[in-house]
PDB file of N, CA and C in Angstrom:
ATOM      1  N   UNK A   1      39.919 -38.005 -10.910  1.00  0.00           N
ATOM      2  CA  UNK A   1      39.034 -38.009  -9.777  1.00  0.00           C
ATOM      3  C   UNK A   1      37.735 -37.276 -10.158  1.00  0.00           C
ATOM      4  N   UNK A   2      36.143 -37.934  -9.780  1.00  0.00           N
ATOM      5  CA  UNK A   2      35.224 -37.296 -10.414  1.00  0.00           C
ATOM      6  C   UNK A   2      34.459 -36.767  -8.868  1.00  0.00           C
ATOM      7  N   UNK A   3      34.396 -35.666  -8.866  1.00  0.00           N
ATOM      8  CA  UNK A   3      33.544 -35.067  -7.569  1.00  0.00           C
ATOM      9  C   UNK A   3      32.157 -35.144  -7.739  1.00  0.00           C
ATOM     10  N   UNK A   4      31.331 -35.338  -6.893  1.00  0.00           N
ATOM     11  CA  UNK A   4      29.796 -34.853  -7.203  1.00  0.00           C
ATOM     12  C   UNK A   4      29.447 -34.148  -6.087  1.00  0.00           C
ATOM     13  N   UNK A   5      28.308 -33.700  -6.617  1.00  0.00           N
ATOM     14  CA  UNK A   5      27.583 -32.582  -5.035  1.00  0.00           C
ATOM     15  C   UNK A   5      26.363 -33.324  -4.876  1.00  0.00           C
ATOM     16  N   UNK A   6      26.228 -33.255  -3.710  1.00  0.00           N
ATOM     17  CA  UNK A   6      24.769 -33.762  -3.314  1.00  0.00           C
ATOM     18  C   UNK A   6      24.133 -32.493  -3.371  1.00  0.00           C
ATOM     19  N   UNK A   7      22.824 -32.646  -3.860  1.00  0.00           N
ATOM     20  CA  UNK A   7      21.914 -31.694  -3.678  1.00  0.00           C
ATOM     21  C   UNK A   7      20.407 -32.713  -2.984  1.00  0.00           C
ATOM     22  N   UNK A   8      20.387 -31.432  -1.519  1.00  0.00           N
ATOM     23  CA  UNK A   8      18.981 -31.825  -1.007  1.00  0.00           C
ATOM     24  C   UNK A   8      17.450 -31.147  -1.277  1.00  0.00           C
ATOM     25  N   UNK A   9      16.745 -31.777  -1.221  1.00  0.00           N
ATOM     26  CA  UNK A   9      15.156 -31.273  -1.567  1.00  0.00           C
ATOM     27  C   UNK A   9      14.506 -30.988  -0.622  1.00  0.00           C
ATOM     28  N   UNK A  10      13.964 -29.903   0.218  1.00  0.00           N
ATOM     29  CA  UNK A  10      13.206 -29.697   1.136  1.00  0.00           C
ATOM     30  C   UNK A  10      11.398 -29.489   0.503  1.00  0.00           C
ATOM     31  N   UNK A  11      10.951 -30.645   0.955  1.00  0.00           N
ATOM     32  CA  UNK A  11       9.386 -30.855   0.228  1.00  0.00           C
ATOM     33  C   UNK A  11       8.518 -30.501   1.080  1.00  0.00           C
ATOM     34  N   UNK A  12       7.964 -29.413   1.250  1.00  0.00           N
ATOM     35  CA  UNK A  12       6.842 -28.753   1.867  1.00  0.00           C
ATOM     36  C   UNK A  12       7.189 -27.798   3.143  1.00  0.00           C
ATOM     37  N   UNK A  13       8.340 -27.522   3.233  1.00  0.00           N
ATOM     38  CA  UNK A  13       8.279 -27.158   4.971  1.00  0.00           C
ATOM     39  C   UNK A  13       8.361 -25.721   4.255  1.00  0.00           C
ATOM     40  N   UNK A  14       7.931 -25.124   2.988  1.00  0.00           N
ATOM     41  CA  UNK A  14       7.866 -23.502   2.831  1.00  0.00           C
ATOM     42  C   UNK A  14       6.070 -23.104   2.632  1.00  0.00           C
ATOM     43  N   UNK A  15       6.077 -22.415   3.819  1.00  0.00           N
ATOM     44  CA  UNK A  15       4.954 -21.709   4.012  1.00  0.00           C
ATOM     45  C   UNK A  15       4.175 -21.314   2.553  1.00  0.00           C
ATOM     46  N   UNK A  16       2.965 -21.220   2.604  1.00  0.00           N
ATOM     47  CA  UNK A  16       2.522 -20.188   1.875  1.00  0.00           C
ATOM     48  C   UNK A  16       2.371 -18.538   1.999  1.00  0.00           C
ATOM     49  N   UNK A  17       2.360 -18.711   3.271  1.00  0.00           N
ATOM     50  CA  UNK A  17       2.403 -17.040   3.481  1.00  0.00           C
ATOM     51  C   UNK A  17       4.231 -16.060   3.003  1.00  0.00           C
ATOM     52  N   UNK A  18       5.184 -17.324   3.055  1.00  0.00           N
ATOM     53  CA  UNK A  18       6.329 -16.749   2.831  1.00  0.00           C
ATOM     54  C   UNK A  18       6.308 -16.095   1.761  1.00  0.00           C
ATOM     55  N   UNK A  19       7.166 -15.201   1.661  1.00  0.00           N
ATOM     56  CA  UNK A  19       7.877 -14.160   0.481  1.00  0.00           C
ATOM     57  C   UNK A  19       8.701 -14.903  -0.328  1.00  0.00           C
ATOM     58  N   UNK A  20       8.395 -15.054  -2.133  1.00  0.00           N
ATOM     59  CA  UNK A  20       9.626 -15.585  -2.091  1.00  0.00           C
ATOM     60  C   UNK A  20      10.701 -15.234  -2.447  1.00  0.00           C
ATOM     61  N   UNK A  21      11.567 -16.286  -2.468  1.00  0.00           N
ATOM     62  CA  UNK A  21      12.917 -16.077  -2.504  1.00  0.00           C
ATOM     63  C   UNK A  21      13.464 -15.218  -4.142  1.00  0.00           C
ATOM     64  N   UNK A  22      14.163 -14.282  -3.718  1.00  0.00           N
ATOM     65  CA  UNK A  22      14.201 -13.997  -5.203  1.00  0.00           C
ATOM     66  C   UNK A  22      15.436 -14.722  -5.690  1.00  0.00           C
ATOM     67  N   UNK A  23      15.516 -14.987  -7.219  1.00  0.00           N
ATOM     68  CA  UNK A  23      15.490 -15.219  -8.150  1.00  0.00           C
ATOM     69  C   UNK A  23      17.238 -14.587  -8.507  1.00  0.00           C
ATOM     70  N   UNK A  24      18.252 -15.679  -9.148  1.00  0.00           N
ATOM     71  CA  UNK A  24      19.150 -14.927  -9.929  1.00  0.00           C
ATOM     72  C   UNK A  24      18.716 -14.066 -10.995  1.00  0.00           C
ATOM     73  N   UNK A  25      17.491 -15.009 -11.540  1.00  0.00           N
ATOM     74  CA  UNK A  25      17.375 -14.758 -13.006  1.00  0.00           C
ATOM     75  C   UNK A  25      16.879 -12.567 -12.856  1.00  0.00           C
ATOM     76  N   UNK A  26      17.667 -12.183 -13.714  1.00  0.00           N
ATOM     77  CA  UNK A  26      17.243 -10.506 -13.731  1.00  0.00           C
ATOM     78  C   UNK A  26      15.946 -10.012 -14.321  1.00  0.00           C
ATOM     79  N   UNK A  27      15.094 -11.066 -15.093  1.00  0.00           N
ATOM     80  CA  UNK A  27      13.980 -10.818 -15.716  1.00  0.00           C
ATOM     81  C   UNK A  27      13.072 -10.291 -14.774  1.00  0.00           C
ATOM     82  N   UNK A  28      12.362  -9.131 -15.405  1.00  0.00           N
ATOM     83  CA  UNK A  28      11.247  -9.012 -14.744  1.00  0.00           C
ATOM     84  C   UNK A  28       9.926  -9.707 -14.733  1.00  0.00           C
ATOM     85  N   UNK A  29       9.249  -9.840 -13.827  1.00  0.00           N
ATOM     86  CA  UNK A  29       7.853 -10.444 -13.791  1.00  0.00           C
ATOM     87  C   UNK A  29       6.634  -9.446 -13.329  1.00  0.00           C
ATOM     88  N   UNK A  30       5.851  -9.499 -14.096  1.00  0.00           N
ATOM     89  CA  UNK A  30       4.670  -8.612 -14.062  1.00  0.00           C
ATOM     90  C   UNK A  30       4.028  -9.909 -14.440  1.00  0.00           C
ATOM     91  N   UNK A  31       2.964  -9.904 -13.292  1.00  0.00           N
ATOM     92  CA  UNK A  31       1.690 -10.568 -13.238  1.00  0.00           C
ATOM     93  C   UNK A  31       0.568  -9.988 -14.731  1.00  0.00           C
ATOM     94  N   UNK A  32      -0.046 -11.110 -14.631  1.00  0.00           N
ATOM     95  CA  UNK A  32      -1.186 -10.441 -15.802  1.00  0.00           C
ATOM     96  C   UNK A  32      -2.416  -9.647 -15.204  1.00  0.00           C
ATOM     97  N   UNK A  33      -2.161 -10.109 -13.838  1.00  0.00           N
ATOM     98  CA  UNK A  33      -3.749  -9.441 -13.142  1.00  0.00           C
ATOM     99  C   UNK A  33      -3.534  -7.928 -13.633  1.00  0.00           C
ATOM    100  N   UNK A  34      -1.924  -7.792 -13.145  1.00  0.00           N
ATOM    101  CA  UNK A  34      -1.467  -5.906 -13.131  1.00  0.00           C
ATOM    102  C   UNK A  34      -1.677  -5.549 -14.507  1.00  0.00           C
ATOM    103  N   UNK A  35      -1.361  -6.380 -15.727  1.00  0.00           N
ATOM    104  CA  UNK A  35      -1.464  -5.920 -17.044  1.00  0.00           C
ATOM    105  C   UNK A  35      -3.007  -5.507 -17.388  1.00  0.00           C
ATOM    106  N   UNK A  36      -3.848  -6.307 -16.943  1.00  0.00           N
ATOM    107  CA  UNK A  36      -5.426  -6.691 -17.281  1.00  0.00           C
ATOM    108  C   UNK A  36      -6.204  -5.464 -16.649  1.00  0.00           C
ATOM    109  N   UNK A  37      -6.019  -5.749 -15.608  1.00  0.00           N
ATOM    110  CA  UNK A  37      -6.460  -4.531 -14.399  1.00  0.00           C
ATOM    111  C   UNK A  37      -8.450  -4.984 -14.380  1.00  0.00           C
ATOM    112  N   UNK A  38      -8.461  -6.150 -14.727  1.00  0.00           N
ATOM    113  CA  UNK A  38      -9.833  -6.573 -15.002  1.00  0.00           C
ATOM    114  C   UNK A  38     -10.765  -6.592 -15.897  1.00  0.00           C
ATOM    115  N   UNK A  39      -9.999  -6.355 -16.978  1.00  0.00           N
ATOM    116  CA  UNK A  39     -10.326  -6.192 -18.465  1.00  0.00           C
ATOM    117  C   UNK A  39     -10.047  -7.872 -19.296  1.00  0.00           C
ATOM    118  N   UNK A  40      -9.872  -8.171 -20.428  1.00  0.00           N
ATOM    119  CA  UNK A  40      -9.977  -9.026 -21.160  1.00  0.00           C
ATOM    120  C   UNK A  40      -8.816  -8.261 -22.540  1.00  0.00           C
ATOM    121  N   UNK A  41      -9.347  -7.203 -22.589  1.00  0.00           N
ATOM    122  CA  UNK A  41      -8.242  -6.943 -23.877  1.00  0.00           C
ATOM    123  C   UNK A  41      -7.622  -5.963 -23.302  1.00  0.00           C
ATOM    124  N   UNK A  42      -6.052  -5.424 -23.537  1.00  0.00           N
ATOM    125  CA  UNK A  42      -5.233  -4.727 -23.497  1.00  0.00           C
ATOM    126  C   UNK A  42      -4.668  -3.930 -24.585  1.00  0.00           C
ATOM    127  N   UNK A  43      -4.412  -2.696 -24.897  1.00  0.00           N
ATOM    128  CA  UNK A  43      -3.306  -2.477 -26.464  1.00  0.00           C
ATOM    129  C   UNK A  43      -1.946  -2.455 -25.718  1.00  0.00           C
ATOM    130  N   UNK A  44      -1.018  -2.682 -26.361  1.00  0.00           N
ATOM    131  CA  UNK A  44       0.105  -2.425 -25.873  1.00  0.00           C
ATOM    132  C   UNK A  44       0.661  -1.592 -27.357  1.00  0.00           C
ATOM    133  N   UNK A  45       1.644  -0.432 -26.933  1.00  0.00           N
ATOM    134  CA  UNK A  45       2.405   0.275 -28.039  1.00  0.00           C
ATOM    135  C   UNK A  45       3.782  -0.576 -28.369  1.00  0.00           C
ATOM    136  N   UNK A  46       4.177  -0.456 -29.325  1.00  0.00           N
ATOM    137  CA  UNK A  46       5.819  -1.190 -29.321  1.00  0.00           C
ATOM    138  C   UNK A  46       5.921  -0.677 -30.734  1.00  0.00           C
ATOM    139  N   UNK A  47       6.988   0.042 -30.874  1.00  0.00           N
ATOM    140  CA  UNK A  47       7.642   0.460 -32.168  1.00  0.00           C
ATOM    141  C   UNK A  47       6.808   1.337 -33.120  1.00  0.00           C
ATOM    142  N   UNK A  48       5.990   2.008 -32.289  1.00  0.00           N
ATOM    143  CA  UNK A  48       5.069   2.646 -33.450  1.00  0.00           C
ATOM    144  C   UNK A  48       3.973   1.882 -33.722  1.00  0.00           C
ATOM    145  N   UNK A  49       3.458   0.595 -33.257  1.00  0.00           N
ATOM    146  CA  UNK A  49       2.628  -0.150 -33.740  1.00  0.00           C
ATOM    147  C   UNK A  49       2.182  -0.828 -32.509  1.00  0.00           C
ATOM    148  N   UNK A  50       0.451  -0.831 -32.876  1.00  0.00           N
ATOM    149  CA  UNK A  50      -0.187  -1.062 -31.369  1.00  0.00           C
ATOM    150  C   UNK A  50      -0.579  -2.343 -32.185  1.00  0.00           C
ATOM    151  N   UNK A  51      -0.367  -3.622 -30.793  1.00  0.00           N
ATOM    152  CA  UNK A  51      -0.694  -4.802 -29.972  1.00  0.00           C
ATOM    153  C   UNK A  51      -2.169  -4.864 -29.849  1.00  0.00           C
ATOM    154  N   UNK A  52      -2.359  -6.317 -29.770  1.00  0.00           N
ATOM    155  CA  UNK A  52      -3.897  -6.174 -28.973  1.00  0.00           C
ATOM    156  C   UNK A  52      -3.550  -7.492 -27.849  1.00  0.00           C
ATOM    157  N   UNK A  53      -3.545  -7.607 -26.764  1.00  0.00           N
ATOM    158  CA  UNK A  53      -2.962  -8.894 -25.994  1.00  0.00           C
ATOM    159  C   UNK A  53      -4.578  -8.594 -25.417  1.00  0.00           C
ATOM    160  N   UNK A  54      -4.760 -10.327 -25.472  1.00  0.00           N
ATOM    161  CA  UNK A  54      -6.397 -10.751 -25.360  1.00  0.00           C
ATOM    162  C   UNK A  54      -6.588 -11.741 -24.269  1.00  0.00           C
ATOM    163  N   UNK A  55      -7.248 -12.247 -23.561  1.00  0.00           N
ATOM    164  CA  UNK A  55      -7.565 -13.092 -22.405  1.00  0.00           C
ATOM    165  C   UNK A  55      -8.580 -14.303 -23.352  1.00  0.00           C
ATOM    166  N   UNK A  56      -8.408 -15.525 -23.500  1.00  0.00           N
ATOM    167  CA  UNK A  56      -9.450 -16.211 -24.165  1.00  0.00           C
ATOM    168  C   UNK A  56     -10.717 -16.566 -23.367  1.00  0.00           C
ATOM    169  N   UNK A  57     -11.296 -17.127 -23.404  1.00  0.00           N
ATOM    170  CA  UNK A  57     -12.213 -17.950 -23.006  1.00  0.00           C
ATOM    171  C   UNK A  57     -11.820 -19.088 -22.268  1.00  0.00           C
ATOM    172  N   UNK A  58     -10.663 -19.790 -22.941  1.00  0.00           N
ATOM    173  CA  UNK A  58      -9.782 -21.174 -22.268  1.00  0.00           C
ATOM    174  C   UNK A  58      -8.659 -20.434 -21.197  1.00  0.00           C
ATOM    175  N   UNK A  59      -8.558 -18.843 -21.035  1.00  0.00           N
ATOM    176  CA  UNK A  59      -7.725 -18.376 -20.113  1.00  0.00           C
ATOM    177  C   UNK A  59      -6.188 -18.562 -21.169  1.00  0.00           C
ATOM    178  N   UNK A  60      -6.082 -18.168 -21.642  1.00  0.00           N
ATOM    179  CA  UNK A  60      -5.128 -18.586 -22.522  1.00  0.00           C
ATOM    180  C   UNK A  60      -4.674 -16.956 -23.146  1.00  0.00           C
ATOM    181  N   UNK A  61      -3.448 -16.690 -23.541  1.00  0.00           N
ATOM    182  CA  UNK A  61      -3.210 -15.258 -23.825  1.00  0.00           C
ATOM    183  C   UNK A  61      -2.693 -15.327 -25.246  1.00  0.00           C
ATOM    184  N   UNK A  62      -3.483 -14.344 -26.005  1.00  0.00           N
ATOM    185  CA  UNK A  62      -3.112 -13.835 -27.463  1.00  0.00           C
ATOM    186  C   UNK A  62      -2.675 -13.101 -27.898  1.00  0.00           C
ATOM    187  N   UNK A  63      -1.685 -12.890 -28.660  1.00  0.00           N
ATOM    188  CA  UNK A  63      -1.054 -11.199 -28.934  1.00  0.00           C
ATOM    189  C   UNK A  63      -1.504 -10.946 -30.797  1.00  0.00           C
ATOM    190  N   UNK A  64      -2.222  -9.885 -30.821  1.00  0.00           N
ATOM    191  CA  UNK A  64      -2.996  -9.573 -32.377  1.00  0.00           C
ATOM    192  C   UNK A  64      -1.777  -8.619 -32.860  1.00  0.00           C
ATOM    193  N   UNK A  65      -1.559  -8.360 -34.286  1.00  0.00           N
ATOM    194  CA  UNK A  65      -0.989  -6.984 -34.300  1.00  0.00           C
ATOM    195  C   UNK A  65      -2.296  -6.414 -35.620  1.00  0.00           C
TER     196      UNK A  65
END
């Protein structure tokens, strides 16, 4: 015997102003605005050795070491 589940799609009836829903996934999310703080380049430290995470021109993100 093969079971299936229906799964339904609700297409548009979620606000924009809503909160959303969180997430199983445990990863964190940090926005880039918060990383940037209105800058273009960032250092980041990791292991003794500083990063350079860059903002392009095409909006596009680079990590230098």
């Amino acid at each position: 015997m093969i079971m299936t589940e229906s799964i339904s799609q609700d297409h548009g009836s979620e606000s924009a102003d809503r909160e959303p829903v969180p997430s199983a996934d445990p990863t964190r999310v940090i926005r880039s605005e918060e990383i940037f703080a209105g800058e273009r380049v960032v250092m980041i430290q990791h292991a003794g050795e500083r990063y350079r995470l860059l903002i392009t021109r095409n909006d596009r993100l680079i990590l230098q070491k």
